[in-house]
Structure formats: C-alpha cells, structure tokens
N, C-alpha and C. Protein backbone atom coordinates (compact mmCIF):
# COMPACT_ATOMS: atom_id res chain seq x y z
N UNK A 1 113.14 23.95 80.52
CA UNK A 1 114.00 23.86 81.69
C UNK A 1 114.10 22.39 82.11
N UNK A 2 115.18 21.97 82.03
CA UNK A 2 115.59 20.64 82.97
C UNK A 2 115.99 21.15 84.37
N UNK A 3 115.67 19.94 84.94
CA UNK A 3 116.16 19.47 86.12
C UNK A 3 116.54 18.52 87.09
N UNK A 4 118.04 18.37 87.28
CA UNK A 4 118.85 16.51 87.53
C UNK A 4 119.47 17.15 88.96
N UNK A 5 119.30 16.26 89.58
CA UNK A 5 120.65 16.63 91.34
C UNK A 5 122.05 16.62 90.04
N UNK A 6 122.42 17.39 91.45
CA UNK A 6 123.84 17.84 90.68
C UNK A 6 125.13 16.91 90.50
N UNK A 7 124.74 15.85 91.45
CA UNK A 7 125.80 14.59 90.80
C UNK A 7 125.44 14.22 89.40
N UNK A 8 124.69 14.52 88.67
CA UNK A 8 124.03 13.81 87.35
C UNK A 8 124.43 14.86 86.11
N UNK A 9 124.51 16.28 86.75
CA UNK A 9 125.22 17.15 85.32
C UNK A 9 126.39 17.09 85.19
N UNK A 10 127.10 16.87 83.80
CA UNK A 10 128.26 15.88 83.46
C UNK A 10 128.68 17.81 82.87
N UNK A 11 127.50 18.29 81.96
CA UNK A 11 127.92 19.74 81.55
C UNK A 11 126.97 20.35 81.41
N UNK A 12 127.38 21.84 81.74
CA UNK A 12 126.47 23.20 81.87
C UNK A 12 126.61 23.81 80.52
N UNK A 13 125.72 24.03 80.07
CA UNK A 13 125.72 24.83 78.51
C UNK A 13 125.19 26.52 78.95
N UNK A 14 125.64 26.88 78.77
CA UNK A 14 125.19 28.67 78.90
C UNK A 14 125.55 29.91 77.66
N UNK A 15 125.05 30.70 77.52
CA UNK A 15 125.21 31.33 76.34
C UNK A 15 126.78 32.07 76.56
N UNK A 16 127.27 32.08 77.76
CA UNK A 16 128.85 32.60 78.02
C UNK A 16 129.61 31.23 78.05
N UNK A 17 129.31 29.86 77.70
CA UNK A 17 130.18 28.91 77.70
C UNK A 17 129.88 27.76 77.95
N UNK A 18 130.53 26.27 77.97
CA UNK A 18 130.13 25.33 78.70
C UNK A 18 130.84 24.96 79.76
N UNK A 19 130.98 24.45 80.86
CA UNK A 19 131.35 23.96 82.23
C UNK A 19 131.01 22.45 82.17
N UNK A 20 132.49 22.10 82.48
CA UNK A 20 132.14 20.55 82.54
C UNK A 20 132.71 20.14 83.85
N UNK A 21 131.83 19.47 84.37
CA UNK A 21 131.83 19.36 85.53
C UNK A 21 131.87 17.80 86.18
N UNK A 22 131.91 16.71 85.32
CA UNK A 22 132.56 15.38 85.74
C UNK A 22 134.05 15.41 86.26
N UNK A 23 133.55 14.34 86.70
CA UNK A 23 134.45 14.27 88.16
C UNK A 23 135.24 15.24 89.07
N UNK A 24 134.84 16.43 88.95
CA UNK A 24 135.21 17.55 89.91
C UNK A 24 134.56 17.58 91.26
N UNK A 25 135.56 18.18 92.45
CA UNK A 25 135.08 18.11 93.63
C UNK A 25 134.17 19.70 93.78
N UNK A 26 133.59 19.91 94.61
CA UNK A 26 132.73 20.74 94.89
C UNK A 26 133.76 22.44 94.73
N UNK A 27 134.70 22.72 94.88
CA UNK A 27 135.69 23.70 94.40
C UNK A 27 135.78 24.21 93.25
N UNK A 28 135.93 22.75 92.43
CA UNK A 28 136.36 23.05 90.86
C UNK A 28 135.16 23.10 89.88
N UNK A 29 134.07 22.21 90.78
CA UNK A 29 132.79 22.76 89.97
C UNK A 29 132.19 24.08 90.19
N UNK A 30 132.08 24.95 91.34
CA UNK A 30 132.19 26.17 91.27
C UNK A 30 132.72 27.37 90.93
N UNK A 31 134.23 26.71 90.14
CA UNK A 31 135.08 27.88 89.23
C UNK A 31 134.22 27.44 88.03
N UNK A 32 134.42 26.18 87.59
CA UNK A 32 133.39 25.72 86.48
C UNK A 32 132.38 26.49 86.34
N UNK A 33 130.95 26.80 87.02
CA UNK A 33 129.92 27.29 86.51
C UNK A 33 130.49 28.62 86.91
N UNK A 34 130.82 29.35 87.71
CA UNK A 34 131.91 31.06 87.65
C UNK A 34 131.69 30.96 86.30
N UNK A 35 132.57 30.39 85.49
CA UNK A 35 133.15 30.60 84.62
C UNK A 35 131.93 30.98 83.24
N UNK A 36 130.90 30.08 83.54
CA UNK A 36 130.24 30.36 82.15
C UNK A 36 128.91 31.23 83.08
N UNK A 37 129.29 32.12 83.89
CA UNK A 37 127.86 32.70 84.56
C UNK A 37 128.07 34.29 83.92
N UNK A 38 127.07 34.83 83.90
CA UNK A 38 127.00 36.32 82.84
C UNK A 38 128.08 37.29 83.81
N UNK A 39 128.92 37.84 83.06
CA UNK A 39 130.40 38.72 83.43
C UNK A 39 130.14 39.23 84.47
N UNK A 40 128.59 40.02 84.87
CA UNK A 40 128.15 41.15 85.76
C UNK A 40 128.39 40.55 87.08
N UNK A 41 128.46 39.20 87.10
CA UNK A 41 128.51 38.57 88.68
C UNK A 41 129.12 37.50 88.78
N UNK A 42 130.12 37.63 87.80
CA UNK A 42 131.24 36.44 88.33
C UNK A 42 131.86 37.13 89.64
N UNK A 43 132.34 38.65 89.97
CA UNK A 43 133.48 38.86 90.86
C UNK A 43 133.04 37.96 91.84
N UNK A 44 131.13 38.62 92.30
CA UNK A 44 130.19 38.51 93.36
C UNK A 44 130.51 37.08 93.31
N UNK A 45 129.99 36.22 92.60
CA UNK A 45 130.22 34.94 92.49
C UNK A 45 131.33 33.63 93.07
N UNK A 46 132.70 35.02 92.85
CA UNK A 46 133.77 34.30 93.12
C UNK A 46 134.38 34.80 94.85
N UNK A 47 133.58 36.02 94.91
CA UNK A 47 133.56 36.19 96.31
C UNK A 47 133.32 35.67 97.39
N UNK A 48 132.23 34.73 96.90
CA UNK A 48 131.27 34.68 97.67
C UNK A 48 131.41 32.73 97.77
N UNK A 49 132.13 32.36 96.71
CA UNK A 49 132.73 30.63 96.41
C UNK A 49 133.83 30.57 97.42
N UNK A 50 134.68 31.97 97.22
CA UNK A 50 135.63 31.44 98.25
C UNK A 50 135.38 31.97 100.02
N UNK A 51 134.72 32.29 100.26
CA UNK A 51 134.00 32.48 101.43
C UNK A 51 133.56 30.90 101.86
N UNK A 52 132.75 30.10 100.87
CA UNK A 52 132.45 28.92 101.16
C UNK A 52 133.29 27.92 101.46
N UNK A 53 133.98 28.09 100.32
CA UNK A 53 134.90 26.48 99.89
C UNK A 53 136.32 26.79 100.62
N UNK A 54 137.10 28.10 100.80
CA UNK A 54 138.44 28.06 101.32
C UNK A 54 138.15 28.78 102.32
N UNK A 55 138.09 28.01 103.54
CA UNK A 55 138.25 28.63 104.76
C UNK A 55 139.11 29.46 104.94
C-alpha cells in the first residue's frame, strides 16, 4: 500500500481501470475514481459526489 496527499496522484490504477487525475479540479477527479471503483457502488458513489460537489 502507498500513500501520497492527493495533489501528488497523477493516476489511480485499480483492477476496474485507471483514473487519471492531473490537472483536474475536485469534480472531475471524483467522476475519475467513480469510474474505476468496483460496479456495486459506483451509483452510491455518484450519489453521494453529487450531493457534495453540485449544490
């Protein structure tokens, strides 16, 4: 297991994908990792991003 603050991961490797996440604002890096997180909890995931990020 690594571990960097999150200005420092450039990309997420996961067994559903990679997420690259340079120079994205806090929005687009959260569809980013959505995207490569296991199927069962993206909806939850994306529910729960835009609760945060879009008022």
């Amino acid at each position: 297991m690594v571990t960097v603050g999150r200005q420092y991961a450039d990309y997420i490797v996961t067994e559903y994908g990679i997420a690259k996440l340079m120079n994205k604002n806090l929005r687009e890096r959260a569809n980013e990792l959505i995207s490569v997180a296991h199927p069962n909890f993206r909806a939850e995931l994306r529910k729960e991003a835009q609760r945060l990020f879009w008022p």
